[in-house]
C-alpha atoms as a PDB file:
ATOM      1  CA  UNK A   1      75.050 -23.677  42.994  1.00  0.00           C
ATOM      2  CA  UNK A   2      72.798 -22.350  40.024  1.00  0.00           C
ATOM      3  CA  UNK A   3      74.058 -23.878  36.577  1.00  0.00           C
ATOM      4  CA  UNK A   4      74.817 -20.339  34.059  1.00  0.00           C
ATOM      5  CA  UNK A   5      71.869 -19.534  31.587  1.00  0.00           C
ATOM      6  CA  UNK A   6      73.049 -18.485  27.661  1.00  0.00           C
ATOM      7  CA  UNK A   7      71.799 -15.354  28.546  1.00  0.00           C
ATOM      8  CA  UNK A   8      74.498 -14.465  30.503  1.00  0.00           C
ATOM      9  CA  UNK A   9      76.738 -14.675  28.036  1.00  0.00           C
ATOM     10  CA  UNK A  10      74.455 -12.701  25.602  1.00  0.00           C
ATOM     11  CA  UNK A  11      76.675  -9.608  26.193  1.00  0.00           C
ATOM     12  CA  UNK A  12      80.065  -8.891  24.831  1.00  0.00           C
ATOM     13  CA  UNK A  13      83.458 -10.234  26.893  1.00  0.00           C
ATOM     14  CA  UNK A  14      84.247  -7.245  28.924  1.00  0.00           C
ATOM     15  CA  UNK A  15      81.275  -6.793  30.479  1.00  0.00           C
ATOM     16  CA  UNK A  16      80.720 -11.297  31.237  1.00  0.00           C
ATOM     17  CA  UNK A  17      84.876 -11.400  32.009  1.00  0.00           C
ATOM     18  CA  UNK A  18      84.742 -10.205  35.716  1.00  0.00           C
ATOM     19  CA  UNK A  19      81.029 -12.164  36.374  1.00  0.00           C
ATOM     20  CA  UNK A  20      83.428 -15.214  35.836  1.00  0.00           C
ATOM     21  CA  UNK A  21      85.377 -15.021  38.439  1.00  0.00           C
ATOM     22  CA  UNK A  22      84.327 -17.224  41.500  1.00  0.00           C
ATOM     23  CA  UNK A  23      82.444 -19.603  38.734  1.00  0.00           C
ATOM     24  CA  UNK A  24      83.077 -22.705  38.412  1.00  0.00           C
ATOM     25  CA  UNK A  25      83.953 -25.123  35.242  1.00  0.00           C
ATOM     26  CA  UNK A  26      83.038 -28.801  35.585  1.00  0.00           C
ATOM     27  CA  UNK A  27      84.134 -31.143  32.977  1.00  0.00           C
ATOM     28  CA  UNK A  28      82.822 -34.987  32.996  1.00  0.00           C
ATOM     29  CA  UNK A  29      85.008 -37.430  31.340  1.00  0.00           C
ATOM     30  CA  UNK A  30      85.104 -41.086  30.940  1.00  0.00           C
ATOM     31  CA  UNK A  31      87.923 -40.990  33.489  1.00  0.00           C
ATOM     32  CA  UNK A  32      86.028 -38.841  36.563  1.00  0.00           C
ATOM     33  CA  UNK A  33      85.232 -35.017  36.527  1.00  0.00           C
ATOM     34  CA  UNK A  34      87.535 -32.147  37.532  1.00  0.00           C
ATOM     35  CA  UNK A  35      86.007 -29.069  38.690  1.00  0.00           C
ATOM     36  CA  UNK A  36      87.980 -25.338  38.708  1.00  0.00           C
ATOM     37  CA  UNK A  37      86.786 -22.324  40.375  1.00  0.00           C
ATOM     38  CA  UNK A  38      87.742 -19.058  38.068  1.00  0.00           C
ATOM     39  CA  UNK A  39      90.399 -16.806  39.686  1.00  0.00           C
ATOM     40  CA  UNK A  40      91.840 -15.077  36.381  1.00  0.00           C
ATOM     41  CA  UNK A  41      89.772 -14.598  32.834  1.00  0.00           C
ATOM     42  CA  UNK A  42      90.527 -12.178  29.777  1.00  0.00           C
ATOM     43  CA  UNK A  43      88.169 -10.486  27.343  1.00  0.00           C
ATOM     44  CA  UNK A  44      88.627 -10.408  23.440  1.00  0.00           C
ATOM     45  CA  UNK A  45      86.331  -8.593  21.962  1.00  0.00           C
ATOM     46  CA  UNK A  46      86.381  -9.576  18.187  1.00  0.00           C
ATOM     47  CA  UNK A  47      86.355  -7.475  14.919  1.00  0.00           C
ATOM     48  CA  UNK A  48      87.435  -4.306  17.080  1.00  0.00           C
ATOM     49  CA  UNK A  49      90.060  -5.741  19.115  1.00  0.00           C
ATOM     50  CA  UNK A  50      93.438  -5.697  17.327  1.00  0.00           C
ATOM     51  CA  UNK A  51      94.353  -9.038  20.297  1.00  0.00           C
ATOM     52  CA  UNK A  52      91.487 -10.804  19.024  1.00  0.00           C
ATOM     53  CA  UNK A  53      91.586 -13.918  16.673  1.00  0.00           C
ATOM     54  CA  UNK A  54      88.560 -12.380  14.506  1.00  0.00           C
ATOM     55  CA  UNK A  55      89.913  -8.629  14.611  1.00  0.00           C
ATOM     56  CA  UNK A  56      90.577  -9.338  10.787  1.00  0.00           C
ATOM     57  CA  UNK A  57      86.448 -11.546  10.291  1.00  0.00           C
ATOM     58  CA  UNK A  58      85.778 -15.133  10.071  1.00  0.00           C
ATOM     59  CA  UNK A  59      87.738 -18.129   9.397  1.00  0.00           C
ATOM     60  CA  UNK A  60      87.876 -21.504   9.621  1.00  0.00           C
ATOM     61  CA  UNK A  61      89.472 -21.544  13.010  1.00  0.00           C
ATOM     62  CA  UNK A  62      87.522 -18.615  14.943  1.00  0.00           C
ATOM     63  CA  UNK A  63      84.244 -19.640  13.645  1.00  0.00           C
ATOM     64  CA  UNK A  64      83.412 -20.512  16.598  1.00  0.00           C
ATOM     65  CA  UNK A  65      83.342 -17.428  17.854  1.00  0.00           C
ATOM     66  CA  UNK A  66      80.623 -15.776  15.776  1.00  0.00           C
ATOM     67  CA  UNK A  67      78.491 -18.639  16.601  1.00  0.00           C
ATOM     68  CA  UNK A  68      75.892 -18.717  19.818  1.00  0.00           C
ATOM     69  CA  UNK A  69      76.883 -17.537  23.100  1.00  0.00           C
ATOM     70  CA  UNK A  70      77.806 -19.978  25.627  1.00  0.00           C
ATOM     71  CA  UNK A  71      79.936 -22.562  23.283  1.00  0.00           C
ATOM     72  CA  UNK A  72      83.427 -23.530  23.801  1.00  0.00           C
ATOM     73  CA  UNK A  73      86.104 -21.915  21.469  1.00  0.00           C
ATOM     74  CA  UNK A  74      89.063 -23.983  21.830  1.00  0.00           C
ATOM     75  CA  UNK A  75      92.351 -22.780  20.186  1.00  0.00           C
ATOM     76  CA  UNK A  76      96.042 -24.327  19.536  1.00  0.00           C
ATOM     77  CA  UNK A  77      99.247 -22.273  20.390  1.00  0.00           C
ATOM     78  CA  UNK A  78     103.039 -22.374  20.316  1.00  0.00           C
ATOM     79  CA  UNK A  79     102.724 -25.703  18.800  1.00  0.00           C
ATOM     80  CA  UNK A  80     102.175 -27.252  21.881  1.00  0.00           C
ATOM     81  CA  UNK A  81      99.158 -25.835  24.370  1.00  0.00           C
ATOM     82  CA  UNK A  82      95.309 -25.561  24.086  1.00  0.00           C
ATOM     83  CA  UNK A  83      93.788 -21.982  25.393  1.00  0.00           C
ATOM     84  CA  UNK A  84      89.728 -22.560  26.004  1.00  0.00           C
ATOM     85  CA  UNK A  85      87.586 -19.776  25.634  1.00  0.00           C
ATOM     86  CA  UNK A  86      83.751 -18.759  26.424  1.00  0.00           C
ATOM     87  CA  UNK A  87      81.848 -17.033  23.516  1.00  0.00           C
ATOM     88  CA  UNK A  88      80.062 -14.167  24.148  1.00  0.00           C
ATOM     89  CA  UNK A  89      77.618 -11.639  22.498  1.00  0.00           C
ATOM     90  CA  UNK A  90      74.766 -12.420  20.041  1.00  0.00           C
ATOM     91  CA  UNK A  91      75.196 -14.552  17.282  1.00  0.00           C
ATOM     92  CA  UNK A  92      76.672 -13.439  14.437  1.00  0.00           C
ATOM     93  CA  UNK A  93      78.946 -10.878  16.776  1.00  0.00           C
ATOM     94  CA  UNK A  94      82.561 -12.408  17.678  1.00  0.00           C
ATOM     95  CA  UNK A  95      83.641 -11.743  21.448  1.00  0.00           C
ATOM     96  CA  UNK A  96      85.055 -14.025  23.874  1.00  0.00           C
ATOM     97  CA  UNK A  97      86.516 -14.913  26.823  1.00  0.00           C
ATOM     98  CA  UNK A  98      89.472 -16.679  27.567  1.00  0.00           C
ATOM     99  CA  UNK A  99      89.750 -18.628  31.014  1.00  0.00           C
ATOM    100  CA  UNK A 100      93.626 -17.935  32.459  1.00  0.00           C
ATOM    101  CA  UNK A 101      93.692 -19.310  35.937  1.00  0.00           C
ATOM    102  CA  UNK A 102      91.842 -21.664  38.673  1.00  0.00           C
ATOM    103  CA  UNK A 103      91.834 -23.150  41.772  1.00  0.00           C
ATOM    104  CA  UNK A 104      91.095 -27.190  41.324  1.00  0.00           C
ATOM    105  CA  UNK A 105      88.039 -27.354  43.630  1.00  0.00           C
ATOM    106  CA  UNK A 106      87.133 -31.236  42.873  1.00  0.00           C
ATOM    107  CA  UNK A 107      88.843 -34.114  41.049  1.00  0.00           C
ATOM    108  CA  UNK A 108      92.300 -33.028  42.740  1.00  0.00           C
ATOM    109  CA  UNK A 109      93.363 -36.533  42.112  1.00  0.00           C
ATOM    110  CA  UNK A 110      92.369 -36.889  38.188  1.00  0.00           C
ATOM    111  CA  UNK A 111      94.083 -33.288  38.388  1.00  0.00           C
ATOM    112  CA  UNK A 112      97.332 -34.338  39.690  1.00  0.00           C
ATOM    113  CA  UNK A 113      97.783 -37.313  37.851  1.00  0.00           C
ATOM    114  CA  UNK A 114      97.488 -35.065  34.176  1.00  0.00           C
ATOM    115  CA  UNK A 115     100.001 -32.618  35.820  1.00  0.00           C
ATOM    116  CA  UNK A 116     102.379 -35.279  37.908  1.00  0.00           C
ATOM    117  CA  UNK A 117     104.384 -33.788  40.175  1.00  0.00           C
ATOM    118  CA  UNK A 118     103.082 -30.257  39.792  1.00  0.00           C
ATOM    119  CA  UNK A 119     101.951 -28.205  43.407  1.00  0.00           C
ATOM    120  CA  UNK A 120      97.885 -28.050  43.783  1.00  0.00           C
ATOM    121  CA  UNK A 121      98.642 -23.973  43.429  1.00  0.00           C
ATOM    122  CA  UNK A 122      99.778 -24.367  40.146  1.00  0.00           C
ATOM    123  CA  UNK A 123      97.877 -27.373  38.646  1.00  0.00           C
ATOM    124  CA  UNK A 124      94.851 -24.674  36.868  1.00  0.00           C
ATOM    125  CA  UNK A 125      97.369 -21.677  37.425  1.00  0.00           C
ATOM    126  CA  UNK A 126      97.581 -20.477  33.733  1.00  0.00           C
ATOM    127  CA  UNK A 127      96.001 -20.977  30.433  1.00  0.00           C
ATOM    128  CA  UNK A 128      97.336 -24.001  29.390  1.00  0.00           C
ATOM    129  CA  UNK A 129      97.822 -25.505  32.495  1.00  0.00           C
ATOM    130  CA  UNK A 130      94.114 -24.891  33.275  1.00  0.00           C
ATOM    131  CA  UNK A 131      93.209 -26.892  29.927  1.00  0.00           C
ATOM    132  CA  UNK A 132      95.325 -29.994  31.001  1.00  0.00           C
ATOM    133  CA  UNK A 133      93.762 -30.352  34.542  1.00  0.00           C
ATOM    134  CA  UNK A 134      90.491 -30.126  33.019  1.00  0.00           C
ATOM    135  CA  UNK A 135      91.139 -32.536  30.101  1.00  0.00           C
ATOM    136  CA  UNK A 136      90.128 -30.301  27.407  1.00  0.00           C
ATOM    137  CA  UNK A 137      91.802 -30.481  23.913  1.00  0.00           C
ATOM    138  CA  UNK A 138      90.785 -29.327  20.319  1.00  0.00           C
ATOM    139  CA  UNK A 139      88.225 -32.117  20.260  1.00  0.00           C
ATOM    140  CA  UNK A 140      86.171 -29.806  22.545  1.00  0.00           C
ATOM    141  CA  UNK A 141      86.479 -26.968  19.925  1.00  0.00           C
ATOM    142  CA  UNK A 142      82.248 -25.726  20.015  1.00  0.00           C
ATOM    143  CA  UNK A 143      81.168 -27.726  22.662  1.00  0.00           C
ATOM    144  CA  UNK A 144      77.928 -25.827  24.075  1.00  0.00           C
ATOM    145  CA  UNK A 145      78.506 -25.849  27.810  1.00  0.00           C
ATOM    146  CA  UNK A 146      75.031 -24.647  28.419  1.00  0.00           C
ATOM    147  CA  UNK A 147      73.537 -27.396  27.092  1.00  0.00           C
ATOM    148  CA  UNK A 148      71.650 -29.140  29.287  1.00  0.00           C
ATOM    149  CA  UNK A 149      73.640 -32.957  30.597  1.00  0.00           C
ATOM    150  CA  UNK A 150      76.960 -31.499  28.486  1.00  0.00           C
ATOM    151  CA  UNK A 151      80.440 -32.553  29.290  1.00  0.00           C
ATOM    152  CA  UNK A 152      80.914 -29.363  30.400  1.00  0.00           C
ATOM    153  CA  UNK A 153      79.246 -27.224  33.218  1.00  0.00           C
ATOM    154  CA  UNK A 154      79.469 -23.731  33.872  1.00  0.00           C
ATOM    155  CA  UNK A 155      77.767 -22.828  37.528  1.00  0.00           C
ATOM    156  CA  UNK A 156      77.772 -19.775  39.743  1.00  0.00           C
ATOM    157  CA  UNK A 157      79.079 -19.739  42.904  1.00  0.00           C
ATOM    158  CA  UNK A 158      79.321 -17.303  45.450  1.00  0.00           C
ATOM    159  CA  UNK A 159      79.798 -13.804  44.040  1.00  0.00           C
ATOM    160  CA  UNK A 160      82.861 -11.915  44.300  1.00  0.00           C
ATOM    161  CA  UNK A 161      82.787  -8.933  45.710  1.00  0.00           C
ATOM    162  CA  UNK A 162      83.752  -5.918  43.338  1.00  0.00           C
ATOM    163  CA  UNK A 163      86.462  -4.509  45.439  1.00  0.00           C
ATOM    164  CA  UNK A 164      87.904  -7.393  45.301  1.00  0.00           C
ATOM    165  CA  UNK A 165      88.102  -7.646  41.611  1.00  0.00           C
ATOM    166  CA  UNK A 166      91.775  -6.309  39.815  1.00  0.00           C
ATOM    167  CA  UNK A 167      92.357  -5.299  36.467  1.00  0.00           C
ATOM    168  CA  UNK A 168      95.454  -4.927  34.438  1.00  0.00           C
ATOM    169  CA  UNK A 169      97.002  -5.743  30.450  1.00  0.00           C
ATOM    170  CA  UNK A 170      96.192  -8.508  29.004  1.00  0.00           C
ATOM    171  CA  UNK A 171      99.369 -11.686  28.695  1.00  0.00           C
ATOM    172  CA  UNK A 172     100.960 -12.183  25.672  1.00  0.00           C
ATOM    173  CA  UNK A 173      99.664 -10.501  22.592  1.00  0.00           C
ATOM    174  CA  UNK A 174     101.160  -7.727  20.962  1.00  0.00           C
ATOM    175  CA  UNK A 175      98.150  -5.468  19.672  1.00  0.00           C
ATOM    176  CA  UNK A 176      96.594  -3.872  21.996  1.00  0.00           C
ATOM    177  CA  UNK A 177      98.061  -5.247  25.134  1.00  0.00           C
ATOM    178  CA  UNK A 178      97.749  -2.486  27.192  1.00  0.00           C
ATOM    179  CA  UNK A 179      94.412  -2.613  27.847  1.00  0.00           C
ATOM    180  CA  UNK A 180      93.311  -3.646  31.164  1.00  0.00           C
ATOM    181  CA  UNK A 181      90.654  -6.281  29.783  1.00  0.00           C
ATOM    182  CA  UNK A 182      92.658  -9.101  32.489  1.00  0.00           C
ATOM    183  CA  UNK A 183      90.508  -9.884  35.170  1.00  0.00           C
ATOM    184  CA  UNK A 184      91.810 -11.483  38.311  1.00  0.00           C
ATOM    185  CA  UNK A 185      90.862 -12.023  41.950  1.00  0.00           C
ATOM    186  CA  UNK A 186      92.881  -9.961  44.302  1.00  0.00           C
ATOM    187  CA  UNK A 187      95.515 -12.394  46.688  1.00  0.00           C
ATOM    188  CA  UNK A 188      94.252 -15.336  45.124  1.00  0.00           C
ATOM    189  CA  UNK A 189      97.905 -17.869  44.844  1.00  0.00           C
ATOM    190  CA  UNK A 190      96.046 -19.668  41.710  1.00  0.00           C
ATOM    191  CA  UNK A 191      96.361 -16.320  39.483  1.00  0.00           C
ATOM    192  CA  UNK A 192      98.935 -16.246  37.038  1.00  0.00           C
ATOM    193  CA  UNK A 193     102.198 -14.400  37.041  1.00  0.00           C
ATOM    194  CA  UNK A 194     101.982 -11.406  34.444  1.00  0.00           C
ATOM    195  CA  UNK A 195     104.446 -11.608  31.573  1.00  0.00           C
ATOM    196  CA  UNK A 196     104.351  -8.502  29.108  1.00  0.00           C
ATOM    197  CA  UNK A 197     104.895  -9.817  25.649  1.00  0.00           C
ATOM    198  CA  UNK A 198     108.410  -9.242  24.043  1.00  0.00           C
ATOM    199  CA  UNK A 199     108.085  -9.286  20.346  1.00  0.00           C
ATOM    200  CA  UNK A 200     110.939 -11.498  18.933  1.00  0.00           C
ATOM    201  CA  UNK A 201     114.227  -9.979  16.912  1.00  0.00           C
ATOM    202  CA  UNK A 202     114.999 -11.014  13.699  1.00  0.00           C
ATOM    203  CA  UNK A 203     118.242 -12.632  13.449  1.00  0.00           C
ATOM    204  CA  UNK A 204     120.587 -10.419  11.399  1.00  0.00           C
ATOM    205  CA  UNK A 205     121.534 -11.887   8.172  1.00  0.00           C
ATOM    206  CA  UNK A 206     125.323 -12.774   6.916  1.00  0.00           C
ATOM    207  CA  UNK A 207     125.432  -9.386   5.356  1.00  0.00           C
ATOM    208  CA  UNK A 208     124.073  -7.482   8.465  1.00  0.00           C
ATOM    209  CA  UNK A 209     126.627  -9.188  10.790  1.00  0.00           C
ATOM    210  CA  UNK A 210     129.668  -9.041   8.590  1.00  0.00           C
ATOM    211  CA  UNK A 211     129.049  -4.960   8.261  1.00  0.00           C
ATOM    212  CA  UNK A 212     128.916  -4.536  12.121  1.00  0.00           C
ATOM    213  CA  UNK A 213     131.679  -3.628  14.430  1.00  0.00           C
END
């Protein structure tokens, strides 16, 4: 296995997204290392992607992003789940991509006992799932994972063969979420099941209900 230069990830998300798939993530902890092999990424691609944290430029939370290819950007959602993403594109240029789905490939046992009682298939088998079986939390927010003897290891592994590669709308967001920037391995049992987002209605108020009916 040959660990993955920064160059790779010197161009933007859609073209690195479907390169990922087959990789594999290593993390190292005090506790053992856990090891996923990529079956399901998605590309964000910055200031001109309305799905993007930096569509609207940099802030304290996606600066990350606009910093050197190859770093960890590490995000909290729904109050309660960690999303990791892989920046992309020069510095200075915000594009990333986010890792959905894996197969745990080593560490099964350190993987199972963060996700008790969950089946192998589905221990890696989402975004937030895939985040708890690899022990990553916001502490790992800009962690350069091509940094030589890092706590976490990007490597290539055998390549995947392009017909083999589907496409489809992205999970989730509600700009621009019909583009098919989701990249998944076809028949792999670790990829996620697709969800199309389904924006939220407002409650009606007092007045609103009282006039109905």
């Amino acid at each position: 296995m040959t660990p993955i230069p920064r160059e790779f990830f010197a161009a933007d998300a859609l073209a690195v997204a479907p390169r990922l798939l087959g990789c594999l993530v290593r993390h190292r902890t005090t506790s053992g290392s856990v090891t996923v092999r990529l079956t399901e990424v998605e590309a964000y691609l910055g200031e001109c992607d309305p799905g993007s944290h930096a569509y609207r430029g940099r802030t304290p939370r996606n600066a990350v992003m606009f910093g050197p290819p190859g770093h960890v950007y590490v995000y909290f959602t729904y109050g309660m789940h960690y999303c990791m993403n892989l920046v992309c594109s020069p510095e200075g240029t915000a594009s990333a991509v986010l890792l959905r789905a894996g197969e745990v490939v080593a560490g099964l046992t350190l993987a199972r006992s963060r996700r008790p009682g969950i089946p192998d298939r589905d221990l890696a088998r989402g975004p937030a799932r895939l985040t708890v079986a690899l022990g990553i939390d916001k502490t790992h927010n800009g962690v350069d994972a091509c940094a030589p003897g890092s706590c976490l290891a990007l490597e290539f592994r055998d390549p995947i063969p392009e017909e083999m590669i589907c496409c489809g709308p992205r999970v989730g967001v509600t700009a621009a979420a019909d583009v098919p920037w989701r990249f998944w391995i076809r028949g792999e049992p670790t990829v996620s099941a697709y969800r199309p987002h389904v924006r939220r209605r407002r409650a009606p108020s007092r007045a609103e209900a009282g006039s109905r009916g």
